[in-house]
Protein backbone atom coordinates (compact mmCIF):
# COMPACT_ATOMS: atom_id res chain seq x y z
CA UNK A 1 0.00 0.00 0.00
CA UNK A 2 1.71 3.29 -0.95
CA UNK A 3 2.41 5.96 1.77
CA UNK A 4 -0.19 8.33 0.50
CA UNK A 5 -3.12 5.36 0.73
CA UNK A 6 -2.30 5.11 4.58
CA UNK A 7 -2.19 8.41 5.32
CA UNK A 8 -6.03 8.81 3.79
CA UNK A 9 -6.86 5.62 5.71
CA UNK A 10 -5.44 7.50 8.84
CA UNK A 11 -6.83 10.54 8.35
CA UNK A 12 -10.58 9.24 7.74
CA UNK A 13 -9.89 6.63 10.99
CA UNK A 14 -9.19 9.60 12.98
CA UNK A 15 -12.22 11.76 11.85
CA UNK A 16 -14.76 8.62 12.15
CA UNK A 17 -13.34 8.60 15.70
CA UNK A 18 -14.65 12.03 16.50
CA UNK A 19 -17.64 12.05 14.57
CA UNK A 20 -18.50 8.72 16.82
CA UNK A 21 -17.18 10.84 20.02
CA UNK A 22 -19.28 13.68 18.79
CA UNK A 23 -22.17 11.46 18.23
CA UNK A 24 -22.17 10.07 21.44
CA UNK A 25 -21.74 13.83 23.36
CA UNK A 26 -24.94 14.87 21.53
CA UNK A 27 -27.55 11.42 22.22
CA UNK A 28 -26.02 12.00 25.81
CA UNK A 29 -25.86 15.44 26.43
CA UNK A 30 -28.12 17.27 23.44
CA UNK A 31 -27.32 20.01 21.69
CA UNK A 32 -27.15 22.78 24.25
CA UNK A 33 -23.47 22.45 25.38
CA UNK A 34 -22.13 21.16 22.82
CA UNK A 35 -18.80 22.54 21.06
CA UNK A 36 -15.59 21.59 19.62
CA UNK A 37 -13.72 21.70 22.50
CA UNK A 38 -16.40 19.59 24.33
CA UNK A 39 -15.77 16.82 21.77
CA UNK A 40 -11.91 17.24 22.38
CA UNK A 41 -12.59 16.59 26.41
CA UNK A 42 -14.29 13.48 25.55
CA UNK A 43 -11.16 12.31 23.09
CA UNK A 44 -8.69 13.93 25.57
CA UNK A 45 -7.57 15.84 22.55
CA UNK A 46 -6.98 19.46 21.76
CA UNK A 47 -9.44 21.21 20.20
CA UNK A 48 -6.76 22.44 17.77
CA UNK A 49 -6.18 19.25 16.39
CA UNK A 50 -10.17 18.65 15.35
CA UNK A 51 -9.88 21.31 13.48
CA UNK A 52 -8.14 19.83 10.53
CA UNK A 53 -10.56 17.65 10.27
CA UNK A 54 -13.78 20.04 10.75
CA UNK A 55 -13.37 23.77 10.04
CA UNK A 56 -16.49 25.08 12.46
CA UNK A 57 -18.80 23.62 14.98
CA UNK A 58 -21.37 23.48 12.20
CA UNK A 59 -19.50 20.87 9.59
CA UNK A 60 -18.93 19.00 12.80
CA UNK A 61 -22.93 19.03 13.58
CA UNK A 62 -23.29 17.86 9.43
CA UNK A 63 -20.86 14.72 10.16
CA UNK A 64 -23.30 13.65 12.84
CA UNK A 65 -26.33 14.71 11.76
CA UNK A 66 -25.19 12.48 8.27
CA UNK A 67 -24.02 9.60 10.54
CA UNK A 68 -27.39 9.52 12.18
CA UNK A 69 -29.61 9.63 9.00
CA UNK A 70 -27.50 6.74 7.58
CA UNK A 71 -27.32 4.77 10.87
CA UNK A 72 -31.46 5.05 11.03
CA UNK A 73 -31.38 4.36 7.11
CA UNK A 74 -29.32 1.12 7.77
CA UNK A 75 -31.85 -0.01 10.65
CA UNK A 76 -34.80 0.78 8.95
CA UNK A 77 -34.13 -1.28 5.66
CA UNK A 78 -32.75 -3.86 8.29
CA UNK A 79 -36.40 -3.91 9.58
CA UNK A 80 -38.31 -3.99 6.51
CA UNK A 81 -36.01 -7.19 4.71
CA UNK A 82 -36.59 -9.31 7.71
CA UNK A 83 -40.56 -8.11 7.78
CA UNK A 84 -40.54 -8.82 4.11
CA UNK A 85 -38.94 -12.44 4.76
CA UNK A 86 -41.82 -13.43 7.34
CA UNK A 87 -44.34 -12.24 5.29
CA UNK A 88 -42.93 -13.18 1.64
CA UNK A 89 -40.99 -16.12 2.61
CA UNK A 90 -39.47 -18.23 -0.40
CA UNK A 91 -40.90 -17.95 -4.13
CA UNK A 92 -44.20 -15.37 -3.09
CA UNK A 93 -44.03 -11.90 -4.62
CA UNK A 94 -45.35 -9.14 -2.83
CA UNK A 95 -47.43 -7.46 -5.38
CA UNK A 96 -50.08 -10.48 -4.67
CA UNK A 97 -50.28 -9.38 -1.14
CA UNK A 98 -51.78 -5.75 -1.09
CA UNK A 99 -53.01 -6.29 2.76
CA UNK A 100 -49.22 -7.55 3.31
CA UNK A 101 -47.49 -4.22 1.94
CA UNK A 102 -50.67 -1.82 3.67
CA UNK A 103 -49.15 -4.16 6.78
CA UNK A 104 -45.63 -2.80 6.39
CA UNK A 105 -46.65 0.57 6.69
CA UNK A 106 -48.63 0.10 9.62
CA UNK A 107 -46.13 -1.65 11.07
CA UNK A 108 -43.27 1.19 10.52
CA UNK A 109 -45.45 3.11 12.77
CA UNK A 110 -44.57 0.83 15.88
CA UNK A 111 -40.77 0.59 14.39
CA UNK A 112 -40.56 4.04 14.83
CA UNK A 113 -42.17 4.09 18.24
CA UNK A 114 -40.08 1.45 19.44
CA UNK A 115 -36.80 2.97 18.54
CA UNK A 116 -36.55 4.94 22.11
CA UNK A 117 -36.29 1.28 23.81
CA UNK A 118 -34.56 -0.89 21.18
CA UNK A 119 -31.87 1.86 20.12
CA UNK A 120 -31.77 4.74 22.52
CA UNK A 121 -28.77 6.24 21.45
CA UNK A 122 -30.01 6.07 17.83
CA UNK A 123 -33.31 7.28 19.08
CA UNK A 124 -31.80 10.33 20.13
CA UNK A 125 -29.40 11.13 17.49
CA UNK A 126 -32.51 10.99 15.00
CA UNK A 127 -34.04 13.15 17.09
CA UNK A 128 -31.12 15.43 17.02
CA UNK A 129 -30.75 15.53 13.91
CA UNK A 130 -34.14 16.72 12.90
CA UNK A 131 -34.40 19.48 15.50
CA UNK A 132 -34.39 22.88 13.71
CA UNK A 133 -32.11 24.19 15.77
CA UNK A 134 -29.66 21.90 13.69
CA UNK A 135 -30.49 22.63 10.33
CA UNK A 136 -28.49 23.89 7.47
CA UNK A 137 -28.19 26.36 5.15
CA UNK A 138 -29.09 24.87 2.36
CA UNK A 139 -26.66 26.41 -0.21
CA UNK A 140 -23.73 25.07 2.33
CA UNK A 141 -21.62 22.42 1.85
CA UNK A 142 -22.12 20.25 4.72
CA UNK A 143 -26.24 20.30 3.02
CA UNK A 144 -25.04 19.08 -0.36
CA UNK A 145 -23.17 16.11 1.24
CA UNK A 146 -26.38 15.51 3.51
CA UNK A 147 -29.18 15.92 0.76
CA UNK A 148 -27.73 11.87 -1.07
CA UNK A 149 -28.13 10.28 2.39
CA UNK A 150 -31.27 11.41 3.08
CA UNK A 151 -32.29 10.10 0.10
CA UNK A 152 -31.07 6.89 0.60
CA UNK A 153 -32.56 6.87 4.40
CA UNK A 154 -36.26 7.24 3.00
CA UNK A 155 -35.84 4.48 -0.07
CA UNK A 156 -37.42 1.91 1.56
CA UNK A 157 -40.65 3.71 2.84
CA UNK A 158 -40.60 5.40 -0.83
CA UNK A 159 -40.05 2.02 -2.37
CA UNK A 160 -43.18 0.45 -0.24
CA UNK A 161 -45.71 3.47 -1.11
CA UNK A 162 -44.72 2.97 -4.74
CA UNK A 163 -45.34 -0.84 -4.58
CA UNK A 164 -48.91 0.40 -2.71
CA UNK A 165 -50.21 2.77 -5.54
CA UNK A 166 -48.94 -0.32 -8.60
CA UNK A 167 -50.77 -2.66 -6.72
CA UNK A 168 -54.20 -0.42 -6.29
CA UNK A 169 -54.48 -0.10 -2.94
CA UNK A 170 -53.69 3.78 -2.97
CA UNK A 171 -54.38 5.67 -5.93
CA UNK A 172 -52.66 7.79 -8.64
CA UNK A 173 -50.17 9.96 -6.57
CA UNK A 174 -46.69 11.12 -5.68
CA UNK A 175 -45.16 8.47 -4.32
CA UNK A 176 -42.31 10.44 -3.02
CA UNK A 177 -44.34 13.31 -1.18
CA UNK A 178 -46.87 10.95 0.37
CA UNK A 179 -44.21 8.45 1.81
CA UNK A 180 -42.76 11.71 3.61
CA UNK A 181 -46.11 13.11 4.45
CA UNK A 182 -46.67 9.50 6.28
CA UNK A 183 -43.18 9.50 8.35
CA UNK A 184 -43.65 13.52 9.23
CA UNK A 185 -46.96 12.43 10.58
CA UNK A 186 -45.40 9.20 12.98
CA UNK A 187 -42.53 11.29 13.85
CA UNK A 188 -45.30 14.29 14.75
CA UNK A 189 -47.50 12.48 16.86
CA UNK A 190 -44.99 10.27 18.43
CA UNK A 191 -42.99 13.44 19.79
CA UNK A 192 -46.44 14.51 21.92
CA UNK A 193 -45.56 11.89 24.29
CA UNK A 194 -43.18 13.94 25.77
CA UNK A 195 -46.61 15.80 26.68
CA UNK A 196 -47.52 12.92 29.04
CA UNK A 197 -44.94 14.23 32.07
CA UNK A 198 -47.25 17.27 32.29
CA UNK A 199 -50.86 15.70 31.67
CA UNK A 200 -50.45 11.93 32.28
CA UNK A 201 -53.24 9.81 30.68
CA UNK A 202 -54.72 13.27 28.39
CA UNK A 203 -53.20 11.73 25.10
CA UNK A 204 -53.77 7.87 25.70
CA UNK A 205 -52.20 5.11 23.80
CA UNK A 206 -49.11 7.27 21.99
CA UNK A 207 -49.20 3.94 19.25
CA UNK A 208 -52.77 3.94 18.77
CA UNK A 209 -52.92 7.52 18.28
CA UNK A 210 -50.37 7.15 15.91
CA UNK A 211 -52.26 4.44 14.02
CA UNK A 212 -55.33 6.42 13.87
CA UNK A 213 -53.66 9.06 12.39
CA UNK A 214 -51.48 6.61 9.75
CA UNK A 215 -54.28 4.99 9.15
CA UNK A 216 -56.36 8.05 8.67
CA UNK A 217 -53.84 9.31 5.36
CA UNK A 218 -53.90 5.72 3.98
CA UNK A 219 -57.57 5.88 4.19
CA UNK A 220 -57.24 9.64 2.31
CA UNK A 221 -55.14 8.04 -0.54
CA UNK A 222 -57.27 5.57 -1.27
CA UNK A 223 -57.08 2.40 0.91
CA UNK A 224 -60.32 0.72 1.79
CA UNK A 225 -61.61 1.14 5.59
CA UNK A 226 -61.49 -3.02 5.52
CA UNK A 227 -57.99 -3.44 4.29
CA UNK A 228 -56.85 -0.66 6.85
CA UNK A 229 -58.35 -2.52 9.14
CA UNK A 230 -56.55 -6.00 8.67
CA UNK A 231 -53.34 -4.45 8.15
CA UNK A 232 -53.37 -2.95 11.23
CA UNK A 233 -54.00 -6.53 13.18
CA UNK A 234 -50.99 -7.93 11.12
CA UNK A 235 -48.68 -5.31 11.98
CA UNK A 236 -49.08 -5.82 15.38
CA UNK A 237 -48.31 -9.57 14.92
CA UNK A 238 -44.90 -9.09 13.20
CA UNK A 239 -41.69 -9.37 15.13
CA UNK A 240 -40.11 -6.45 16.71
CA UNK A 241 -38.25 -6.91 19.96
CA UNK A 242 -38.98 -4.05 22.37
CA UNK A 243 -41.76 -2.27 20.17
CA UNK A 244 -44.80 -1.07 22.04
């Protein structure tokens, strides 16, 4: 390996290091103290020497706000092969199972809720990384490198709502906006439980809220009340350690 391959193999070691540090400092600690030299404490580095790797606070914040859109990419589409393997096993296709695919995206719902207690750290770095506070300017570099893993994060869900609308149980449509319409909506209603500390019991069942509501824009885009219906008792019967 020539001299100049190691030293890129170094270099991008030592940066995956801090993002990971900086990762962790943030699903521990949020956003409100965090810095460069914070991230240095926790590497018992100096500050100076991060900064050859990220120029400002804010391409540091891009690294992990990337690193936690890909990591919930990765466990999403982790999720959704081994659904598809229980409920497509061997030679069946999943066109021929329009209550199967309307069960997927029920069951995302309770994926999504589940994350706090299956991956809390990953939980919280999601959440990070869509609080406002975080976003980017969108003409800036650290956007243009985020905009291809966002992307890839949503493929699956946008895959599934395409495979819903060929097989007729939603109709004619954007595929694209309507999958993101559907996760906005889970991610919405599932953040109100942090209501519950200051009105126990007002909200109810956080999931079957959550349902109602996912089940309420399926309806909307064309999926029968009945097929709904049945979806939503499959969903509830596919395997997800620690869901609610």
């Amino acid at each position: 390996m020539a001299a100049s391959d190691r030293r890129v193999r170094k270099r991008e070691a030592r940066r995956e290091r801090v993002v990971a540090a900086a990762a962790a400092l943030v699903a521990r600690d949020g956003i409100e103290t965090f810095s460069i030299h914070a991230v240095a404490r926790e590497l018992d580095a100096a500050p100076a020497g991060l900064y050859h790797y990220f120029p400002s606070k804010g391409a540091l914040l891009a690294a992990v706000q990337e690193r936690g859109f890909t990591r919930f990419g990765e466990d999403f589409a982790a999720v959704d092969a081994d659904w598809r393997d229980v409920l497509w096993p061997g030679e069946a296709i999943a066109s021929d199972d329009p209550e199967g695919l309307l069960t997927l995206a029920l069951a995302m719902v309770r994926y999504y809720l589940s994350l706090p207690v299956r991956r809390p750290e990953l939980a919280r770095l999601t959440a990070f990384s869509l609080d406002p506070r975080t976003w980017l300017d969108e003409e800036s570099a650290e956007a243009t490198r985020i905009g291809p893993v966002l992307v890839e994060t949503f493929r699956p869900l946008g895959r599934l709502f395409g495979e819903l609308r060929a097989a007729g149980v939603l109709s004619e449509g954007a595929t694209v906006p309507r999958a993101i319409t559907y996760w906005a909506s889970v991610h919405g209603i599932g953040q109100t439980a942090k209501l519950e500390r200051f009105a126990p019991g007002l909200f109810g069942s956080t999931l079957e809220r959550t349902l109602d509501a996912a089940g309420a824009l399926l309806r909307g885009w064309g999926a029968s009340e009945d097929l709904v219906e049945r979806a939503r008792a499959r969903a509830a019967e596919l395997p997800l350690s620690g869901a609610p």
